[in-house]
N, C-alpha and C. Protein backbone atom coordinates (compact mmCIF):
# COMPACT_ATOMS: atom_id res chain seq x y z
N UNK A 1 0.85 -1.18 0.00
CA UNK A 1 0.00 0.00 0.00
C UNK A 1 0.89 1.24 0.00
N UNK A 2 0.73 2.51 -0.66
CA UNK A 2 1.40 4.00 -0.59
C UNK A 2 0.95 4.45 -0.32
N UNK A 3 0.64 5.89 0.44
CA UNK A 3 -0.74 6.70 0.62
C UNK A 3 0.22 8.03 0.07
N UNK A 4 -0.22 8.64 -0.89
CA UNK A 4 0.58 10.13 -1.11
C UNK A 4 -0.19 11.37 -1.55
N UNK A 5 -0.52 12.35 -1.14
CA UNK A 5 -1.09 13.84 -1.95
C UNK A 5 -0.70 14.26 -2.80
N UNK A 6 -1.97 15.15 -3.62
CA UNK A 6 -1.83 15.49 -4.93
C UNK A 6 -2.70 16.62 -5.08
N UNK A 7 -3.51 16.63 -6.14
CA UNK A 7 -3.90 17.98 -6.53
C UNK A 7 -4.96 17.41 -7.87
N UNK A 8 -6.43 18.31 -7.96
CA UNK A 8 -6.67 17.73 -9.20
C UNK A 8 -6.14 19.08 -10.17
N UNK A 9 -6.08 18.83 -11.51
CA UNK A 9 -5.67 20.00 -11.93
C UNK A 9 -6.58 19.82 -13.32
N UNK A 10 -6.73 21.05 -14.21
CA UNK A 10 -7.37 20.84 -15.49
C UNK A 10 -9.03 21.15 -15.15
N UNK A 11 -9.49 21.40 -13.84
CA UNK A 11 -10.54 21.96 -13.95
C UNK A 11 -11.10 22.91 -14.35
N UNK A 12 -10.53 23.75 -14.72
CA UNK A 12 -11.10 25.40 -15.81
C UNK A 12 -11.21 24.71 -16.91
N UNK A 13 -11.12 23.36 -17.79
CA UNK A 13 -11.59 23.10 -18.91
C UNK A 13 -13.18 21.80 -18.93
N UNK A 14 -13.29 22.10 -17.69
CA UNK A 14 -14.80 21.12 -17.60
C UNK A 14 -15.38 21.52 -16.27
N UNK A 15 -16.71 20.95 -15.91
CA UNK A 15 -17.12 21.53 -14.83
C UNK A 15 -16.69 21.70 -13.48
N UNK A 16 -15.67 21.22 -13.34
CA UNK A 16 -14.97 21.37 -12.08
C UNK A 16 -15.21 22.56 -11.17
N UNK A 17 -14.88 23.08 -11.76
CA UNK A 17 -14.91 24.51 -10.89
C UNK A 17 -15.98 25.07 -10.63
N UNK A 18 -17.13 24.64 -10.72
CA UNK A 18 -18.58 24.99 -10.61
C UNK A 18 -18.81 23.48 -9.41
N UNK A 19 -18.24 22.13 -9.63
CA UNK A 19 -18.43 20.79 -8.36
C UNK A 19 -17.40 21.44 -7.54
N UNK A 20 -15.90 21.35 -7.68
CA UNK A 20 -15.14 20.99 -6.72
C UNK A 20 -15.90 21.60 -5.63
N UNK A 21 -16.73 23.18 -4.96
CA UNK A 21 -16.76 23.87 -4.00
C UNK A 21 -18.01 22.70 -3.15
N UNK A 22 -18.48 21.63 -3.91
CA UNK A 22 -19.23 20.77 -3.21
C UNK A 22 -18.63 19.93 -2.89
N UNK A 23 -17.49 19.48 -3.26
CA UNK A 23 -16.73 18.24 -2.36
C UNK A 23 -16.38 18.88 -0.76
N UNK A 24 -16.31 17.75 -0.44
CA UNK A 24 -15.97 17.63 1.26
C UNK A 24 -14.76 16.88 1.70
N UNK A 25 -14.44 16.82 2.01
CA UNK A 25 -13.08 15.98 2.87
C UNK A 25 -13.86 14.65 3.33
N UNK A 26 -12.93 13.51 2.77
CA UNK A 26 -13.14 12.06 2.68
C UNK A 26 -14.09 11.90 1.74
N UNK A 27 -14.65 12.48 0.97
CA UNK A 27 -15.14 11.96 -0.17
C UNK A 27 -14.12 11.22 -1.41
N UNK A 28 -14.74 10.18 -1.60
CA UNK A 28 -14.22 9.27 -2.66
C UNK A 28 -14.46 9.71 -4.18
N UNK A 29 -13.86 9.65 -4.75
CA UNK A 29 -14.02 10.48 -6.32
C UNK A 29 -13.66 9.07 -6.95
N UNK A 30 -14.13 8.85 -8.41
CA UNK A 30 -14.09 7.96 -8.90
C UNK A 30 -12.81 8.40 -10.15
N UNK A 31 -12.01 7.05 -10.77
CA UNK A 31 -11.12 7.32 -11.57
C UNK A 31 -11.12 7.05 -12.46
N UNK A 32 -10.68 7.52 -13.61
CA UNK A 32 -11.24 6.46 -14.50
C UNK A 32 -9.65 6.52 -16.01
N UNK A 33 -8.90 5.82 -16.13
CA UNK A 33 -7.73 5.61 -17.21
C UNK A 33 -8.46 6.05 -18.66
N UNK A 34 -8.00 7.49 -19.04
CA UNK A 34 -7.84 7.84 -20.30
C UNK A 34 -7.05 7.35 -21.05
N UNK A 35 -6.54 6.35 -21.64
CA UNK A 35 -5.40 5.90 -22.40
C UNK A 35 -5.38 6.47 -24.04
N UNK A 36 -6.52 6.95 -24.45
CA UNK A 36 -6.69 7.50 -25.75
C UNK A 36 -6.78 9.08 -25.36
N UNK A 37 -6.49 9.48 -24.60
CA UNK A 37 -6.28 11.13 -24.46
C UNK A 37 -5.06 11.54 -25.39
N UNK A 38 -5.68 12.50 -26.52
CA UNK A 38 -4.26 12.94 -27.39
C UNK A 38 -2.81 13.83 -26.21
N UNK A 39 -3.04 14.69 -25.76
CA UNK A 39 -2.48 15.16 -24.72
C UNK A 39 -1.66 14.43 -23.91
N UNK A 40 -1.92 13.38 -23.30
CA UNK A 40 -1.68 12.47 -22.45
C UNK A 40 -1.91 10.98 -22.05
N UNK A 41 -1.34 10.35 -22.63
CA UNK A 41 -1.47 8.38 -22.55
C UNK A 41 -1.93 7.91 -21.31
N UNK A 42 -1.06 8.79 -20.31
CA UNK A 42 -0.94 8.30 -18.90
C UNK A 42 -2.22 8.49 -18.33
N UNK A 43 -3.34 10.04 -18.93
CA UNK A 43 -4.62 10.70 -18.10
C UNK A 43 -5.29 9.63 -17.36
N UNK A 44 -5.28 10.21 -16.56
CA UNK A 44 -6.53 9.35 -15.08
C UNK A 44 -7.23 10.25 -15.06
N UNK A 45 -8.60 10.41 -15.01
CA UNK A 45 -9.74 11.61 -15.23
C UNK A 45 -10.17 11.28 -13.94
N UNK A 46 -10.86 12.40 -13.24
CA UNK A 46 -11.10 11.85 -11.74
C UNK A 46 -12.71 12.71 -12.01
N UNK A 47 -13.86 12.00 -11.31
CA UNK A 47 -15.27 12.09 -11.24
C UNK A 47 -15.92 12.25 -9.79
N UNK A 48 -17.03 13.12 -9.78
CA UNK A 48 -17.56 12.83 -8.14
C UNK A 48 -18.66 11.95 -8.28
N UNK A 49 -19.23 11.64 -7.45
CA UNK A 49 -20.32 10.28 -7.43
C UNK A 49 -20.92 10.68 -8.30
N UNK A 50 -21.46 11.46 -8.75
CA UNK A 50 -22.47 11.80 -9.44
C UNK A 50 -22.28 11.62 -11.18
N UNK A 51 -20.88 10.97 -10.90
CA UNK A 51 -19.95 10.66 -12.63
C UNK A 51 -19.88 12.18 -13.24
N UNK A 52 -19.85 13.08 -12.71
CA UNK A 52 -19.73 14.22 -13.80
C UNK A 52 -18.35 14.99 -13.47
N UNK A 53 -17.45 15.17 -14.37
CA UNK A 53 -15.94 15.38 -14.08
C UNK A 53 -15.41 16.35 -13.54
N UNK A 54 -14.47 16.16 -12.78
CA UNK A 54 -13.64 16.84 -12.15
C UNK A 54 -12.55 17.88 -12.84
N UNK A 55 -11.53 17.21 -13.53
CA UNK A 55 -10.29 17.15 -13.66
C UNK A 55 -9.23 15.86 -13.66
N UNK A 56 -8.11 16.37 -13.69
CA UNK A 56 -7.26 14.84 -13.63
C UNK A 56 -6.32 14.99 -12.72
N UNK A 57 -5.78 13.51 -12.46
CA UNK A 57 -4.73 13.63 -11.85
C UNK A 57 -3.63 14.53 -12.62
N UNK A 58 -2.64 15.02 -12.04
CA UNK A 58 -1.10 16.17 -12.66
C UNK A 58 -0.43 14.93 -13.41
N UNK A 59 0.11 14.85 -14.79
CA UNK A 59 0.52 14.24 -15.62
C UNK A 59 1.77 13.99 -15.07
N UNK A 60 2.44 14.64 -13.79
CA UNK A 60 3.94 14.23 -12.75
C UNK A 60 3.53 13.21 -12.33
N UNK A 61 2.10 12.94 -12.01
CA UNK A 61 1.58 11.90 -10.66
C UNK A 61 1.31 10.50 -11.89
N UNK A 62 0.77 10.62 -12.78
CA UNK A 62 -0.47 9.69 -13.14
C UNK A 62 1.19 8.66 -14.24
N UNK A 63 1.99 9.47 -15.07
CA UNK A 63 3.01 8.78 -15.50
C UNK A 63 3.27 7.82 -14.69
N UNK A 64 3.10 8.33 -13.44
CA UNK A 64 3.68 6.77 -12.46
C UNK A 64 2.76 6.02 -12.31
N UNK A 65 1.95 6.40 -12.23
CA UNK A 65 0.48 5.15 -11.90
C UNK A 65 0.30 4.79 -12.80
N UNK A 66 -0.35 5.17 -13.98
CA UNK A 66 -0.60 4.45 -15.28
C UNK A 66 0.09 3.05 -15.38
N UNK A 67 1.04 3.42 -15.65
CA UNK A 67 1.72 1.67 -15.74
C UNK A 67 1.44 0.64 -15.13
N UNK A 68 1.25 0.75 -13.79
CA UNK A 68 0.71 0.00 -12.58
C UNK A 68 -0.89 -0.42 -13.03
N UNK A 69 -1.39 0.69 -13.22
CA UNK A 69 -2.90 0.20 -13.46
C UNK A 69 -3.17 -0.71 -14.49
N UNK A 70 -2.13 -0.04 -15.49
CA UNK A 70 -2.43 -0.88 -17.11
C UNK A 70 -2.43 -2.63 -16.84
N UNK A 71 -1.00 -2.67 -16.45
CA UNK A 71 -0.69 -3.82 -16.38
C UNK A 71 -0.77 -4.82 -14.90
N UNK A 72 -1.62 -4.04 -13.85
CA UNK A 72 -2.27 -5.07 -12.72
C UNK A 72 -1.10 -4.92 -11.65
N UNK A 73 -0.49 -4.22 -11.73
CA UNK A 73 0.60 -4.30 -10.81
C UNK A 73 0.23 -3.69 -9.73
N UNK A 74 -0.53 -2.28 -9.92
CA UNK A 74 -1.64 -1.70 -8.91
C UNK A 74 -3.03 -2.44 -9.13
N UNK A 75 -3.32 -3.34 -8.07
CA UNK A 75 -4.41 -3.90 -7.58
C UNK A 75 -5.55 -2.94 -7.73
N UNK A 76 -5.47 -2.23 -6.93
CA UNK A 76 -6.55 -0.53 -6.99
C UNK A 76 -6.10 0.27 -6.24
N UNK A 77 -7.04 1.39 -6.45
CA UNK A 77 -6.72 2.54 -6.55
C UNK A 77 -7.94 3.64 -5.64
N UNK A 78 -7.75 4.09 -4.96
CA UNK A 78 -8.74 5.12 -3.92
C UNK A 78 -8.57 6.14 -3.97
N UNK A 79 -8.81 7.27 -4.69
CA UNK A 79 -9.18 8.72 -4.63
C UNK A 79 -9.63 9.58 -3.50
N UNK A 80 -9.27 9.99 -2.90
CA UNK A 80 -10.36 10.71 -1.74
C UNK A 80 -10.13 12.16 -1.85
N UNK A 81 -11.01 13.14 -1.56
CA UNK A 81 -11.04 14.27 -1.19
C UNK A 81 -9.89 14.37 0.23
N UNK A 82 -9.08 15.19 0.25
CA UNK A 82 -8.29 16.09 1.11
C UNK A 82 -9.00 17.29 1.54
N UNK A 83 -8.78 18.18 1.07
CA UNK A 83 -9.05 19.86 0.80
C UNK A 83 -9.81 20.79 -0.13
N UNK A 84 -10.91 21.38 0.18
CA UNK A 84 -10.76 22.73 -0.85
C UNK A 84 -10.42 23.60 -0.82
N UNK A 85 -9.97 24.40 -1.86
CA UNK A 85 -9.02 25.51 -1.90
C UNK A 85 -9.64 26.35 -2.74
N UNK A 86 -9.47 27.68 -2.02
CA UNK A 86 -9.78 28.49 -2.98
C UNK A 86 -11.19 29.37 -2.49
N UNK A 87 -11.98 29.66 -3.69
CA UNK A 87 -12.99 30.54 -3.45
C UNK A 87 -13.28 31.40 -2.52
N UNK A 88 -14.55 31.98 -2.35
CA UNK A 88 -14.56 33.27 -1.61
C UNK A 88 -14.05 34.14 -2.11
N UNK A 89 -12.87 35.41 -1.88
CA UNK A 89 -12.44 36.43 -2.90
C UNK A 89 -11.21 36.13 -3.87
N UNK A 90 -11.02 34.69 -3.83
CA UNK A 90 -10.50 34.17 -4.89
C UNK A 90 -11.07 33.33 -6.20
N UNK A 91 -10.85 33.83 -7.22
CA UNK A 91 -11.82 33.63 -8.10
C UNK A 91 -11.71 31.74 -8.33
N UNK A 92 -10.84 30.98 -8.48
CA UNK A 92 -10.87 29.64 -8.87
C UNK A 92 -10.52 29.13 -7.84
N UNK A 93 -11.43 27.64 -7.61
CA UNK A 93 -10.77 26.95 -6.62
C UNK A 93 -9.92 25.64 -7.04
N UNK A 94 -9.72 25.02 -5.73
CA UNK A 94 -8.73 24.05 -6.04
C UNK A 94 -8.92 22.41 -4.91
N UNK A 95 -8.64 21.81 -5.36
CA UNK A 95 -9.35 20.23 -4.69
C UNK A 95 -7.73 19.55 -4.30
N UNK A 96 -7.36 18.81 -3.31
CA UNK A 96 -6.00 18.48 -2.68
C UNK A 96 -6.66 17.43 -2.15
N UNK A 97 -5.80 16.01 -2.90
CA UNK A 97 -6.30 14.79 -3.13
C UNK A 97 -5.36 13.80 -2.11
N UNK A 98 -6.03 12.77 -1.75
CA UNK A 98 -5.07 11.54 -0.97
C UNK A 98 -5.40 10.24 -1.92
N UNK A 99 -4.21 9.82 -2.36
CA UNK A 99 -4.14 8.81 -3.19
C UNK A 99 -3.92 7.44 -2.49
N UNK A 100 -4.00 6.40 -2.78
CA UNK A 100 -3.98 5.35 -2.12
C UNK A 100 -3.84 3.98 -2.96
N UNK A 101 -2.92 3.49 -3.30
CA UNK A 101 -2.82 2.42 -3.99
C UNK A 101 -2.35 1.24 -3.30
N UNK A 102 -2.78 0.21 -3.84
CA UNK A 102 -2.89 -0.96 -2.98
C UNK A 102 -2.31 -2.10 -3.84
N UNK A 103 -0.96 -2.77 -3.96
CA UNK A 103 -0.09 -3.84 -5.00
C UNK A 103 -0.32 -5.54 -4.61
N UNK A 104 -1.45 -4.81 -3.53
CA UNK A 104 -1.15 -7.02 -3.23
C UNK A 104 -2.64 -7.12 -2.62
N UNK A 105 -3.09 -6.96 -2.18
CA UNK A 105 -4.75 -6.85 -1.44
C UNK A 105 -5.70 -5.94 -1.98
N UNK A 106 -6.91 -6.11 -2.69
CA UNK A 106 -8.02 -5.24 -2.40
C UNK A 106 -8.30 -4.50 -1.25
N UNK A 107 -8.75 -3.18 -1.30
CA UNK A 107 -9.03 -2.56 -0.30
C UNK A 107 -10.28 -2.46 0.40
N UNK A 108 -11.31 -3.68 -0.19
CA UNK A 108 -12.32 -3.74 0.40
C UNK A 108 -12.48 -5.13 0.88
């Protein structure tokens, strides 16, 4: 198991920034492997329950995971809400993620 923080980023190009100010701390966000993203092979797109998108993991973070996921080496994978950031007299906010991957056991 790893547990490490992150950040979603890429939300000014989808609704993010209109959800993130409804996430909460310990909420689970769902993930989901873009592998046909022109931009990025590695994209992990991250969703709130409600499946409607976030943003992605930072293309620093997901290069490393991708591989793991592709090929089973990461078992799974847990998203959770950390932090929101931002808003009020700052115009964009920002979501600060706890990652959690798991190489030998399911986490449920």
């Amino acid at each position: 198991m790893t547990k490490f923080f992150s950040k979603i980023v890429g939300s000014s190009f989808c609704d993010g920034q209109k959800l993130i100010p409804n996430l909460k701390p310990g909420e689970l966000l769902i993930w989901e492997r873009e592998k046909d993203n022109t931009h990025d092979s590695n994209a992990i797109l991250l969703f709130n329950q409600a499946k409607q998108k976030l943003g992605y993991i930072p293309a620093t973070t997901s290069k490393d995971l991708a591989p793991g996921l592709d090929d089973g080496t990461i078992k799974a994978m847990e998203v959770k809400v950390s932090e929101v950031t931002g808003g009020g007299n700052v115009k964009s906010v920002g979501c600060n993620i706890q990652i959690e991957t798991f190489n030998d056991i399911e986490p449920f």
